[in-house]
N, C-alpha and C. Protein backbone atom coordinates (compact mmCIF):
# COMPACT_ATOMS: atom_id res chain seq x y z
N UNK A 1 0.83 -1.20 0.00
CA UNK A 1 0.00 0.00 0.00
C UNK A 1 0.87 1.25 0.00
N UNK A 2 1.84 1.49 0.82
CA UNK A 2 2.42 2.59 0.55
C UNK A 2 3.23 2.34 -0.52
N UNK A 3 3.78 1.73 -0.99
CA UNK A 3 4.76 2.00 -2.34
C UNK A 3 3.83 2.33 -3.39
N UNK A 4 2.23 1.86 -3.29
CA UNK A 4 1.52 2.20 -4.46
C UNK A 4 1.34 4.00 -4.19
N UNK A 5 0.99 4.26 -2.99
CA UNK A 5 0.80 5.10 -2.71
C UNK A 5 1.99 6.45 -3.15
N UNK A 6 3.47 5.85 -3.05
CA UNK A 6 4.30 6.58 -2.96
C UNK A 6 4.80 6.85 -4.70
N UNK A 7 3.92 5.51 -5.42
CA UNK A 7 4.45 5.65 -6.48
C UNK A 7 3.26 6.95 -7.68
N UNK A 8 2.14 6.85 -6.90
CA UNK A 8 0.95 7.69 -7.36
C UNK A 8 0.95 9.21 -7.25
N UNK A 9 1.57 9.58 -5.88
CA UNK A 9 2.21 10.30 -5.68
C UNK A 9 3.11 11.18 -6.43
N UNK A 10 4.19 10.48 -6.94
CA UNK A 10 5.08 10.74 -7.75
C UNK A 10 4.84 10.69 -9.16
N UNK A 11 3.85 10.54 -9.91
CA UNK A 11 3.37 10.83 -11.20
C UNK A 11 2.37 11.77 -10.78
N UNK A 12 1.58 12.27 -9.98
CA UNK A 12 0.74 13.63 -9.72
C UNK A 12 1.75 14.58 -9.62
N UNK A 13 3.00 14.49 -9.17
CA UNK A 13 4.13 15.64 -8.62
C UNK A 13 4.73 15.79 -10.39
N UNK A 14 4.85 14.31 -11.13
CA UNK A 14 5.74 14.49 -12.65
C UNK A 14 4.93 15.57 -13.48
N UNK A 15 3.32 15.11 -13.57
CA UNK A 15 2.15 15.54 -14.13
C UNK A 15 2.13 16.95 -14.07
N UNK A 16 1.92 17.41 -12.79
CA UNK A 16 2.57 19.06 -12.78
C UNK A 16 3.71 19.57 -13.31
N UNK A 17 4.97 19.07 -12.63
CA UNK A 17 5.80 19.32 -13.17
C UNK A 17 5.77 19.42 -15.07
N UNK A 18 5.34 18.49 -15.16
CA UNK A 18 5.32 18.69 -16.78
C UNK A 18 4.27 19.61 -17.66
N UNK A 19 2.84 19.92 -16.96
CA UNK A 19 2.18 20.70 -17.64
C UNK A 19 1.42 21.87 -16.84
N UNK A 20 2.38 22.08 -15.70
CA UNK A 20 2.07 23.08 -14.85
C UNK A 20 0.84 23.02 -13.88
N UNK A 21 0.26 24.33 -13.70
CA UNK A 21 -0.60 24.48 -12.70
C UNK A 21 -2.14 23.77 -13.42
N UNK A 22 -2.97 22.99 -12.51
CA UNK A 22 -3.88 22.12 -13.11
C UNK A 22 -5.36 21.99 -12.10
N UNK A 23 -6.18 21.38 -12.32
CA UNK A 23 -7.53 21.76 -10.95
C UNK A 23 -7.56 20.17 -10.99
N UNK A 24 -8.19 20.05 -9.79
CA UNK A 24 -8.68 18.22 -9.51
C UNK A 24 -9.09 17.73 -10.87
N UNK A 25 -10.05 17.88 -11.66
CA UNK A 25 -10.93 17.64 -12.47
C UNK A 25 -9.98 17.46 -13.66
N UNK A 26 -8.60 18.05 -13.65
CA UNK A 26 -7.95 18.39 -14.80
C UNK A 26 -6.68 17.16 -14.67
N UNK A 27 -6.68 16.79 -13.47
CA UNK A 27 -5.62 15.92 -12.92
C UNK A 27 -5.92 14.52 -12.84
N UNK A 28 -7.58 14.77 -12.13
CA UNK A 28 -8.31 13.07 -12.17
C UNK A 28 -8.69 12.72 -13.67
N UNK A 29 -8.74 13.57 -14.52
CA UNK A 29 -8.69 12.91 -15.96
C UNK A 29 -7.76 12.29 -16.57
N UNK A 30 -6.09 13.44 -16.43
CA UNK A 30 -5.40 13.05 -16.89
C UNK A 30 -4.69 11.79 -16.11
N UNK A 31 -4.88 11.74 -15.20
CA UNK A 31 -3.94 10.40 -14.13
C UNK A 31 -5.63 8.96 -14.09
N UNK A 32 -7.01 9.16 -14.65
CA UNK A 32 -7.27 8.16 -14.50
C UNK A 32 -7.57 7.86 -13.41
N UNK A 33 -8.31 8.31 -12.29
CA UNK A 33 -8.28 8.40 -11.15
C UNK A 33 -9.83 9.36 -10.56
N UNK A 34 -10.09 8.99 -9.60
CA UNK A 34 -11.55 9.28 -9.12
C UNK A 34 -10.60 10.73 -8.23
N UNK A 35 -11.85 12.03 -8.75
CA UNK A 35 -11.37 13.39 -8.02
C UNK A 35 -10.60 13.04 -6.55
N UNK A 36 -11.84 12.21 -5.79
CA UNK A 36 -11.51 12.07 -4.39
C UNK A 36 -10.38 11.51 -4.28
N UNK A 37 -9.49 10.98 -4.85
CA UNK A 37 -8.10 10.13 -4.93
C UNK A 37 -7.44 10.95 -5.28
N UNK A 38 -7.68 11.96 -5.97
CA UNK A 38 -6.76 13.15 -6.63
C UNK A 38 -6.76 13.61 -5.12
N UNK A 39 -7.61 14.21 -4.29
CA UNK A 39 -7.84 15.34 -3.42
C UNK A 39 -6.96 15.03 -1.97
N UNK A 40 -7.34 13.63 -1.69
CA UNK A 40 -6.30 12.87 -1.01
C UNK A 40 -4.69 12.85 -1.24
N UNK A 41 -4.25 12.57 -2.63
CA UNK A 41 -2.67 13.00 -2.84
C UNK A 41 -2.53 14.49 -2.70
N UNK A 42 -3.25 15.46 -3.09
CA UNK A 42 -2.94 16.39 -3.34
C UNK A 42 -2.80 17.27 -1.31
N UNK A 43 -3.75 16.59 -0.53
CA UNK A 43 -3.61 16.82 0.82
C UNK A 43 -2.33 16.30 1.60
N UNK A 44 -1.75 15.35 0.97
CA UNK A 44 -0.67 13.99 1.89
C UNK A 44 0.67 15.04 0.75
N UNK A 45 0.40 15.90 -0.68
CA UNK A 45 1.88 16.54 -0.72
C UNK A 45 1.54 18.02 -0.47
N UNK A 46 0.90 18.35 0.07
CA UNK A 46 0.77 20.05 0.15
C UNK A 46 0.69 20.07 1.91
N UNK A 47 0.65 18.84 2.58
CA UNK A 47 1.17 18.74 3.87
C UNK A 47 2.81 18.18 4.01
N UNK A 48 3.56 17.97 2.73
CA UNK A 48 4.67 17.86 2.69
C UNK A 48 5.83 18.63 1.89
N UNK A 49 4.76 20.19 2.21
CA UNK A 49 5.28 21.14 1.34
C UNK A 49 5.68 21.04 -0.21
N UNK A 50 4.79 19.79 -0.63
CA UNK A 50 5.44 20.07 -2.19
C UNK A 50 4.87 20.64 -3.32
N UNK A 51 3.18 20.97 -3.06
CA UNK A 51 2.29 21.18 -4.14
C UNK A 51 1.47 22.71 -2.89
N UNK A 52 1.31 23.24 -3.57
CA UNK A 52 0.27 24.75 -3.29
C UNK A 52 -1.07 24.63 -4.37
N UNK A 53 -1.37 25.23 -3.52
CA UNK A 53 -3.24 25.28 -4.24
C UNK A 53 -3.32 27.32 -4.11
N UNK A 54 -3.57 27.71 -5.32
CA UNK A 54 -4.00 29.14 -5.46
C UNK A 54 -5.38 29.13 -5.88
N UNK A 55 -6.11 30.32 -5.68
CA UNK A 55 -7.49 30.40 -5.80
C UNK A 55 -8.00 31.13 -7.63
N UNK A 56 -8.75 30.65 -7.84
CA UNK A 56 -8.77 31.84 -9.47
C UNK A 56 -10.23 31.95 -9.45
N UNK A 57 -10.61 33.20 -9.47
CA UNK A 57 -12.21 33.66 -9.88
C UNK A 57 -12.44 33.83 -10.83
N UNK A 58 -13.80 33.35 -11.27
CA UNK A 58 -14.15 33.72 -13.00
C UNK A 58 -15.57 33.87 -12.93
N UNK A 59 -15.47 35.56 -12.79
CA UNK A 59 -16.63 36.12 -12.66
C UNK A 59 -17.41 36.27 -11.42
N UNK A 60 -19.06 35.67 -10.89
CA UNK A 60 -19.42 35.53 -9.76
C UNK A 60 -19.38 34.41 -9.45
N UNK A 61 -19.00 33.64 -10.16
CA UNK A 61 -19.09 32.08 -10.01
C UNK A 61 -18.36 31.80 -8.65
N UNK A 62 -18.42 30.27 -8.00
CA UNK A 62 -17.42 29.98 -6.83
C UNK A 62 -16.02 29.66 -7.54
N UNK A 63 -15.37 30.15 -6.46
CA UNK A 63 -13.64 30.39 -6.84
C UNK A 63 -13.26 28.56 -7.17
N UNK A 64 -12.59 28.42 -8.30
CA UNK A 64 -11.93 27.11 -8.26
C UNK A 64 -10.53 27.33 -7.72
N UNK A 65 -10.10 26.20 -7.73
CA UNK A 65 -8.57 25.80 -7.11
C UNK A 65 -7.60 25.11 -7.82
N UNK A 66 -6.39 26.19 -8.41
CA UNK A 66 -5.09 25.31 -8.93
C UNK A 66 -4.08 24.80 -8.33
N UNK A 67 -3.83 23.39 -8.74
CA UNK A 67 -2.63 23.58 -7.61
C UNK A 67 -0.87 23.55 -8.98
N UNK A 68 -0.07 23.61 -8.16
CA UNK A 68 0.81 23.05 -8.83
C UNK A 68 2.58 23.01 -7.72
N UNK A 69 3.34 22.50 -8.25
CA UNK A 69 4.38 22.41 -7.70
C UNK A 69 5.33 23.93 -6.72
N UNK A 70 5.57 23.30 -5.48
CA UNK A 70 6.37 25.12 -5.06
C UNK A 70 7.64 24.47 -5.27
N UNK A 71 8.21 25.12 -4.85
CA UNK A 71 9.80 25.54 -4.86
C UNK A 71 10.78 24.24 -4.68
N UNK A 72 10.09 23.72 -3.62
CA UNK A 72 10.36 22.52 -3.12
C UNK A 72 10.51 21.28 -3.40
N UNK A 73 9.62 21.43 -4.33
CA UNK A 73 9.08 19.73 -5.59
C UNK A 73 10.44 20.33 -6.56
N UNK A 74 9.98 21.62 -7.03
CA UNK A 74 10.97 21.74 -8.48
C UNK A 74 12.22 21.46 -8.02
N UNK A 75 12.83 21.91 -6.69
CA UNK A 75 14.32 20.89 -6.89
C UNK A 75 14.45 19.77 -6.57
N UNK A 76 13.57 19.60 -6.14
CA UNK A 76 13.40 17.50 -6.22
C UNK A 76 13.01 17.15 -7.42
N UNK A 77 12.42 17.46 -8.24
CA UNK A 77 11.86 16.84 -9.24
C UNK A 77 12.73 16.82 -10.39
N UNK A 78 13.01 15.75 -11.66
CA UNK A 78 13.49 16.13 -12.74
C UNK A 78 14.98 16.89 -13.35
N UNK A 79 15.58 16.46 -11.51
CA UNK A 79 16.91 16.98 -12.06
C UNK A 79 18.06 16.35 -12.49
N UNK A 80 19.21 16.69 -12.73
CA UNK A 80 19.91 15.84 -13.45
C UNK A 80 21.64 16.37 -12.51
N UNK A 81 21.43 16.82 -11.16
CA UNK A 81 22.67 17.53 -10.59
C UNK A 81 23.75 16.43 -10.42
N UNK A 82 23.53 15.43 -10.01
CA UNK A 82 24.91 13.94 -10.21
C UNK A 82 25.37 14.06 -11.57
N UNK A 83 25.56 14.42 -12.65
CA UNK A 83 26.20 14.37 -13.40
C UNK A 83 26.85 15.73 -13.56
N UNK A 84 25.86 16.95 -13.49
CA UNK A 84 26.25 18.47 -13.58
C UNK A 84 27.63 18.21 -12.45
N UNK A 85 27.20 17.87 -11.56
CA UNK A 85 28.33 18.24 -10.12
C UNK A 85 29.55 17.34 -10.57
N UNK A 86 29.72 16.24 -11.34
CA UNK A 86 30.82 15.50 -11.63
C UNK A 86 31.60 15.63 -12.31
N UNK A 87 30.83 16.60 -13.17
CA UNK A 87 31.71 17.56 -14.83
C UNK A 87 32.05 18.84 -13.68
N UNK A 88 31.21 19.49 -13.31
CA UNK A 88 32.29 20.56 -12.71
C UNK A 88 32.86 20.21 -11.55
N UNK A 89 33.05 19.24 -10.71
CA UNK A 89 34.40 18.92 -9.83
C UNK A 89 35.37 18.54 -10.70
N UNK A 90 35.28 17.65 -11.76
CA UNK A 90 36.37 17.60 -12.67
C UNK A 90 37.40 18.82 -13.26
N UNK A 91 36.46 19.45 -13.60
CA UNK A 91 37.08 21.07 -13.62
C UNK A 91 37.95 21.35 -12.79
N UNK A 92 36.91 21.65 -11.78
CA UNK A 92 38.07 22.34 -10.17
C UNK A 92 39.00 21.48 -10.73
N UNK A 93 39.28 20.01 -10.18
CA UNK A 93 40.47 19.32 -9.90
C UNK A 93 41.69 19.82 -11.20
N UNK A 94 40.95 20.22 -12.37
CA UNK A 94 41.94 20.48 -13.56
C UNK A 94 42.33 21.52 -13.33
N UNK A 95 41.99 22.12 -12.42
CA UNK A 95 42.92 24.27 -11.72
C UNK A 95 44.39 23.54 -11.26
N UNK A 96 45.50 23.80 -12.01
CA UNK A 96 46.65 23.67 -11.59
C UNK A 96 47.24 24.53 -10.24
N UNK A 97 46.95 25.77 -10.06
CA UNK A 97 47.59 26.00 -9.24
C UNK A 97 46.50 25.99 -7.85
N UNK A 98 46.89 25.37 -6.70
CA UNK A 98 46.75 24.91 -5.88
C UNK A 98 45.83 25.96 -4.82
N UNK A 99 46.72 27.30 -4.89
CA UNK A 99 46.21 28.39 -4.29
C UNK A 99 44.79 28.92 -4.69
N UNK A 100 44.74 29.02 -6.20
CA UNK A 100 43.20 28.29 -6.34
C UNK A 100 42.27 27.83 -6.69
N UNK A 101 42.80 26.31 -6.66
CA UNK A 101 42.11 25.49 -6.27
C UNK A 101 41.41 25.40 -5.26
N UNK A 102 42.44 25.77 -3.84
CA UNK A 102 42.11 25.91 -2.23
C UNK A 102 40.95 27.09 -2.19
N UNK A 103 40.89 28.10 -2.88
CA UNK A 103 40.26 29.26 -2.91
C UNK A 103 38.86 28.79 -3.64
N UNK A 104 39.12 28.29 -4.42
CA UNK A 104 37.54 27.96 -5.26
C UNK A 104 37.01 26.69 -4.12
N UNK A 105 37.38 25.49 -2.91
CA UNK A 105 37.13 24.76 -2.35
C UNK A 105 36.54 25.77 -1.14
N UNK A 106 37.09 26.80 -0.52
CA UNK A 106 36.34 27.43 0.41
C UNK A 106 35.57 28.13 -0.01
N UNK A 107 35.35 28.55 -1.16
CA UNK A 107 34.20 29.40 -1.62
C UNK A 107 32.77 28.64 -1.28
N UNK A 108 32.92 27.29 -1.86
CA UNK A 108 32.32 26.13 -2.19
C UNK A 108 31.72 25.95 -0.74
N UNK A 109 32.30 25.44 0.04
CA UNK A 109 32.20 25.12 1.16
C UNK A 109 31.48 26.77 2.18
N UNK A 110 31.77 27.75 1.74
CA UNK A 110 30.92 29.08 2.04
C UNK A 110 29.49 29.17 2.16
N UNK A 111 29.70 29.17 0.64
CA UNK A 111 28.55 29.09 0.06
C UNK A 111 27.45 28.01 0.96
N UNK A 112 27.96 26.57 0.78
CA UNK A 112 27.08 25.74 1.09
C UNK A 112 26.69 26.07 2.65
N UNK A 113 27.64 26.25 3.42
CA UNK A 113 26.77 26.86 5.07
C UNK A 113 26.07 28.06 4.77
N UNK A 114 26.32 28.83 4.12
CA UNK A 114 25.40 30.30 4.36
C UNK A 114 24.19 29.35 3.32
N UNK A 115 24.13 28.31 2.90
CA UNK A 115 22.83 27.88 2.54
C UNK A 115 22.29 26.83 3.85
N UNK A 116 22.85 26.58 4.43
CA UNK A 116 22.46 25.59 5.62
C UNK A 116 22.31 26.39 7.10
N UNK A 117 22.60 27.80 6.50
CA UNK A 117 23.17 28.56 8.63
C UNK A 117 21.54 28.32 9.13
N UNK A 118 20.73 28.76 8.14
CA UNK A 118 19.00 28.87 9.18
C UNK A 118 19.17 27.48 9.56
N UNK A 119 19.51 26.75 9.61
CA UNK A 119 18.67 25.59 9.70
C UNK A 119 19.92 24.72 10.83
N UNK A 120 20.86 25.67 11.23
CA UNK A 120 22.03 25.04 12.27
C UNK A 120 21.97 26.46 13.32
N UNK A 121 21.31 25.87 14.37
CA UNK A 121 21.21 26.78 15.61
C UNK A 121 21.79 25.91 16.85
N UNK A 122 21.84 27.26 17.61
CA UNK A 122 22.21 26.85 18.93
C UNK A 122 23.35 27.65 19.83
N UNK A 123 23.09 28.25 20.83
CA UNK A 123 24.40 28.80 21.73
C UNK A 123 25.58 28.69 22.33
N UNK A 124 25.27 26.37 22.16
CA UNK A 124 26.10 25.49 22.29
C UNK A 124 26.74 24.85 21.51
N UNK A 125 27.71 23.97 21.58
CA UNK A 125 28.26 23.35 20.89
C UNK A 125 27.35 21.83 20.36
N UNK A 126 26.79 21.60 21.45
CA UNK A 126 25.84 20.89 21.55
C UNK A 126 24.87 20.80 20.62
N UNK A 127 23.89 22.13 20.94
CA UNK A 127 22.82 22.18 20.39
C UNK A 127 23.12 22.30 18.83
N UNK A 128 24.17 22.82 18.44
CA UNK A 128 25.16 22.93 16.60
C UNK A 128 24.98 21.43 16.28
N UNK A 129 25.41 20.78 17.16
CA UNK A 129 25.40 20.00 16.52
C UNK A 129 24.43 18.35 16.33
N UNK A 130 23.71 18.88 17.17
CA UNK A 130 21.98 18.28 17.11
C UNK A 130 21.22 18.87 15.78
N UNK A 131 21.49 19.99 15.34
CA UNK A 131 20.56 20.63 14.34
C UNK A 131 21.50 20.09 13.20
N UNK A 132 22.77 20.27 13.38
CA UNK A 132 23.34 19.90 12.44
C UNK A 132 23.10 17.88 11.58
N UNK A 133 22.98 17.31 12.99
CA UNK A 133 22.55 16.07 12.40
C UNK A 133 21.21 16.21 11.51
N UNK A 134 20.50 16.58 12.58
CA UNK A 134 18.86 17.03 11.98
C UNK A 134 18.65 17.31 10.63
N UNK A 135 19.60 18.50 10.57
CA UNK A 135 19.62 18.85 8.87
C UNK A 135 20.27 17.80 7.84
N UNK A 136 21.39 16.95 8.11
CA UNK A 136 21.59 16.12 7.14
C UNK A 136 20.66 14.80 7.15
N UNK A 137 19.94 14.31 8.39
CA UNK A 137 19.34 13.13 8.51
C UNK A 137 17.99 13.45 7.02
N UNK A 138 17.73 14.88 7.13
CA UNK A 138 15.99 15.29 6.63
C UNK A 138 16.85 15.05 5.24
N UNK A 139 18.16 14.99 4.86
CA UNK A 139 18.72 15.15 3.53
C UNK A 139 19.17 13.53 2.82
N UNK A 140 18.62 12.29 4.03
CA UNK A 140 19.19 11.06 4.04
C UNK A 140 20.30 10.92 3.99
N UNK A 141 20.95 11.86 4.80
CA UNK A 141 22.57 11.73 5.14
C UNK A 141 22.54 11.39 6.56
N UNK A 142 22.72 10.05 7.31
CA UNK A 142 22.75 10.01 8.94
C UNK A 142 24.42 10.19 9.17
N UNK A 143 24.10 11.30 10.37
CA UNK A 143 25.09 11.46 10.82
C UNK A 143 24.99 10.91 12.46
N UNK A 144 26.37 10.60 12.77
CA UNK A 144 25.81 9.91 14.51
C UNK A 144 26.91 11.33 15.20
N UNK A 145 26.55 11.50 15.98
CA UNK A 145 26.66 12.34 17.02
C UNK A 145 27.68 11.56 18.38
N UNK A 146 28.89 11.34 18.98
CA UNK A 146 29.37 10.73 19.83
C UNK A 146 30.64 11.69 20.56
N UNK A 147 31.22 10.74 21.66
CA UNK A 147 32.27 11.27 21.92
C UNK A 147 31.49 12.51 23.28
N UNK A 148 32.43 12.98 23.70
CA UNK A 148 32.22 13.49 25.01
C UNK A 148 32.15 15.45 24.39
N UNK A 149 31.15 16.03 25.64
CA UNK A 149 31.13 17.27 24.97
C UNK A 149 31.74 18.14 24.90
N UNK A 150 32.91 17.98 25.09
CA UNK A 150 33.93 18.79 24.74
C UNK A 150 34.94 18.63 23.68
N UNK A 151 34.58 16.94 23.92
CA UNK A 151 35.58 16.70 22.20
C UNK A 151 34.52 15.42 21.71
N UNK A 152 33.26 16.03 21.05
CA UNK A 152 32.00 15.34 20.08
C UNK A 152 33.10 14.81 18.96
N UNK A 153 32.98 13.70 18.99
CA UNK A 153 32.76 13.17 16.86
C UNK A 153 31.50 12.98 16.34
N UNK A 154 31.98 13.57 14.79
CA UNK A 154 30.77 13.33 13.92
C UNK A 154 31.50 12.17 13.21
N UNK A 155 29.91 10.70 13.45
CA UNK A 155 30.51 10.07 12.01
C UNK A 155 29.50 10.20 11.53
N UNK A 156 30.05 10.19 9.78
CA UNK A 156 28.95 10.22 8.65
C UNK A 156 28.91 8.46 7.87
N UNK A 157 27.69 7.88 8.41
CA UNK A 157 27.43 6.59 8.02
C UNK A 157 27.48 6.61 6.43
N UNK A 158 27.66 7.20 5.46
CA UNK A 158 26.96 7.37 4.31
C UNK A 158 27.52 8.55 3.51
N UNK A 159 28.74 8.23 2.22
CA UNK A 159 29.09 9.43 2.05
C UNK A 159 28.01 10.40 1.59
N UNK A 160 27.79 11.50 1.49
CA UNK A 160 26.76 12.46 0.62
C UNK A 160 27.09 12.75 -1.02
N UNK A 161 28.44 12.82 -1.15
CA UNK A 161 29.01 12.69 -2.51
C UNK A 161 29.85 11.19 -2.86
N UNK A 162 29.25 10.50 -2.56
CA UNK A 162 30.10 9.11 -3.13
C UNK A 162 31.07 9.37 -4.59
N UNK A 163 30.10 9.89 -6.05
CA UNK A 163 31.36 10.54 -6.80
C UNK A 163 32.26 10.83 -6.84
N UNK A 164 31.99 11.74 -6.58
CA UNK A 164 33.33 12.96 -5.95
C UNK A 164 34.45 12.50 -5.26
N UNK A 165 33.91 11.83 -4.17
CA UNK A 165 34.64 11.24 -3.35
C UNK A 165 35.41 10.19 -3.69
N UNK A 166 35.27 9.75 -4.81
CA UNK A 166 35.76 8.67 -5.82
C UNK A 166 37.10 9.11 -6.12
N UNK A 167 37.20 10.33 -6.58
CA UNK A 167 37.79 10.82 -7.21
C UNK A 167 39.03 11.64 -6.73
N UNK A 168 39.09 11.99 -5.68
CA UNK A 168 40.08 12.75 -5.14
C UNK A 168 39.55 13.22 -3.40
N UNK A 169 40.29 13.42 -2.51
CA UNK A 169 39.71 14.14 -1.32
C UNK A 169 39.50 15.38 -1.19
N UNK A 170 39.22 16.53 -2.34
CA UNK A 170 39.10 17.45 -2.26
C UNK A 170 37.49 17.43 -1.57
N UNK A 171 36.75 16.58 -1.93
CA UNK A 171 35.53 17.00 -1.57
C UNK A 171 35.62 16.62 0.54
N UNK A 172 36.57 15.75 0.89
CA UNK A 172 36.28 15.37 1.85
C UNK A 172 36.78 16.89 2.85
N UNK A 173 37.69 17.83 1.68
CA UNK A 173 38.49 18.68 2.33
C UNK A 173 37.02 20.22 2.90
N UNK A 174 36.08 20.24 1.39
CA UNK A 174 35.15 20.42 1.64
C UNK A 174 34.24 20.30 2.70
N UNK A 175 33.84 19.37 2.81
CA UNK A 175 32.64 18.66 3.75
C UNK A 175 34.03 19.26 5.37
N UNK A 176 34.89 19.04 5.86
CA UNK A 176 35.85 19.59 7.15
C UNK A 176 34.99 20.98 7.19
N UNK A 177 35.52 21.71 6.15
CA UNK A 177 35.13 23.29 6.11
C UNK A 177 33.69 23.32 6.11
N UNK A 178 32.69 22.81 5.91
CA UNK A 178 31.61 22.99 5.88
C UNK A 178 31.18 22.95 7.37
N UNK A 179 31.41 21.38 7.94
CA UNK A 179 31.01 21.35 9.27
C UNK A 179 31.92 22.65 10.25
N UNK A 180 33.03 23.08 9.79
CA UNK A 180 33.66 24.31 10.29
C UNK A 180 32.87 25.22 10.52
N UNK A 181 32.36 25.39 9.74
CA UNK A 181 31.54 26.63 9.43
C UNK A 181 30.50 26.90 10.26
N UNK A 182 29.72 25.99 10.14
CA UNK A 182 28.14 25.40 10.51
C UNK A 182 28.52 25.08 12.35
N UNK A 183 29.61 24.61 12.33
CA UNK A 183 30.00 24.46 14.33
C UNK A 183 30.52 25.83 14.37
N UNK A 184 30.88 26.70 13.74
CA UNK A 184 31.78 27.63 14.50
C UNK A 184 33.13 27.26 15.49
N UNK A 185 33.50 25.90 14.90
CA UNK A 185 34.56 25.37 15.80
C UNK A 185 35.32 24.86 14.92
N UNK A 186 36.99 24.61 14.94
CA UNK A 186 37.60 24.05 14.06
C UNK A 186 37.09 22.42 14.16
N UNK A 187 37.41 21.85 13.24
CA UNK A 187 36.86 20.00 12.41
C UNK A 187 38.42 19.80 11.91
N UNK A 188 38.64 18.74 12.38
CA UNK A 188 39.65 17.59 11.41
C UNK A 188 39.64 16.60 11.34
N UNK A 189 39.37 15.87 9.55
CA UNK A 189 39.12 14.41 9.83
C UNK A 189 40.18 13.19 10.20
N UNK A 190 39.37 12.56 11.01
CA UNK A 190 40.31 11.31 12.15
C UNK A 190 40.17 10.40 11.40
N UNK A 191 39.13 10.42 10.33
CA UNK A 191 39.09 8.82 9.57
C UNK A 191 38.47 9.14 8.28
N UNK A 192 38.74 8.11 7.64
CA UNK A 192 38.15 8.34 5.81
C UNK A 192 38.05 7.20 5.51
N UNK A 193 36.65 6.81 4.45
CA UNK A 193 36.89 5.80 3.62
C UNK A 193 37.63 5.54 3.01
N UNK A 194 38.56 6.65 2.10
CA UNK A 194 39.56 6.48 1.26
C UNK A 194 40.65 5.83 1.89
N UNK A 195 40.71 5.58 3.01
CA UNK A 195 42.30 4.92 3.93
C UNK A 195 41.72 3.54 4.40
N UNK A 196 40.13 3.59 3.86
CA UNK A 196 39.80 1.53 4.50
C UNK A 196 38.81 1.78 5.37
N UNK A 197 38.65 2.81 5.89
CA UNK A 197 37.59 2.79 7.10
C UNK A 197 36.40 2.47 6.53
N UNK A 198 35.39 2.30 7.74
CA UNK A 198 33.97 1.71 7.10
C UNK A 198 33.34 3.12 7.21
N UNK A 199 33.52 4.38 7.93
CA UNK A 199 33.03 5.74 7.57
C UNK A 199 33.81 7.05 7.82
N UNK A 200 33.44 7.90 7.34
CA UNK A 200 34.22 9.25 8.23
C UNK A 200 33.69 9.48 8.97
N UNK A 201 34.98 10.28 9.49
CA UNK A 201 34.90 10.53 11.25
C UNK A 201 35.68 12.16 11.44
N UNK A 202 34.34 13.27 11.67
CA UNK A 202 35.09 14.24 11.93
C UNK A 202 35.58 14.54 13.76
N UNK A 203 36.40 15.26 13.80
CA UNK A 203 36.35 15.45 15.47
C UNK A 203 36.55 17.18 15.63
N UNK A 204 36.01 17.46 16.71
CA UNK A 204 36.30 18.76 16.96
C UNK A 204 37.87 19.12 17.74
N UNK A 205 38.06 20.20 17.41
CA UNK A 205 39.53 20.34 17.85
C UNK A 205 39.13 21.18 19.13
């Protein structure tokens, strides 16, 4: 039941995506499907932030309802970034001189916390890094949280860039600076897959 569910789901989310904003009536035709089955998916993804419903009047008539994809669906949906991100790390790695290289890797790594800072709070070191799991777990990245609170390790069960990571440790040099950032505390990694381990292991300094 839920995989049917999850898979019905995901052709109402393609369906938009592909021909935009649409009304029940316009959706239960095209998907084959009784309104009330439309109205049900459309409640289970607009309670999972992925679909919005706007109102449109025509005339005195009662207002109908469009919905279509927010912000949220469109970068989940239909993208193709595992290959984009593999052609341009290739790049970086082809910058001969080192200085920057290093310079385009902290940019990188900038960038990506000032896209993650709302969502990593706390006054503690602690609490950084509770939100910080939080935010990669919601991203299917588990991170475990250990070690004593003054000197926490992060391990990451699961690389986030397996690619990349294929390829050179620049990205692992990345992901240090990122959690840098995001703790406000220096990170250095104690362990890597690339040396045999079964995960990385950052530690706070």
């Amino acid at each position: 039941m839920h995989t049917s569910s999850t898979t019905s789901d995901g052709q109402l989310l393609e369906l938009l995506r592909r021909d935009g904003a649409m009304s029940v009536s316009q959706m239960a035709a095209a998907t084959a499907v009784t309104a009330t089955a439309v109205r049900q998916r459309l409640s289970r993804l607009m309670g999972e932030g992925l679909i919005e419903r706007d109102v449109a009047r025509a005339g005195r008539g009662r207002p109908s309802h469009r919905y279509s994809l927010t912000d949220k669906a469109r970068r989940q949906a239909g993208n193709n970034f595992s290959d984009l991100a593999v052609v341009l790390w290739d790049e970086i790695r082809a910058v001969k001189d080192q200085e920057v290289r290093r310079g385009l890797l902290e940019r990188i790594a900038t960038a990506m916390a000032a896209m993650y800072r709302e969502s990593v709070g706390g006054t503690t070191l602690s609490a950084r890094l509770e939100s910080l799991r939080r935010l990669f777990g919601e991203r299917r990245v588990p991170i475990d949280v250990s070690g004593s609170d003054k000197l926490p390790v992060l391990t990451v069960a699961e690389c986030p860039y397996p690619e990349l990571a294929e390829k050179d440790r620049g990205i692992c040099a990345v992901e240090k600076m990122l959690f840098a950032k995001l703790l406000d505390q220096p990170v250095r990694l104690s362990q890597c897959r690339l040396d045999g381990h079964n995960c990385c292991q950052f530690e706070t300094n």
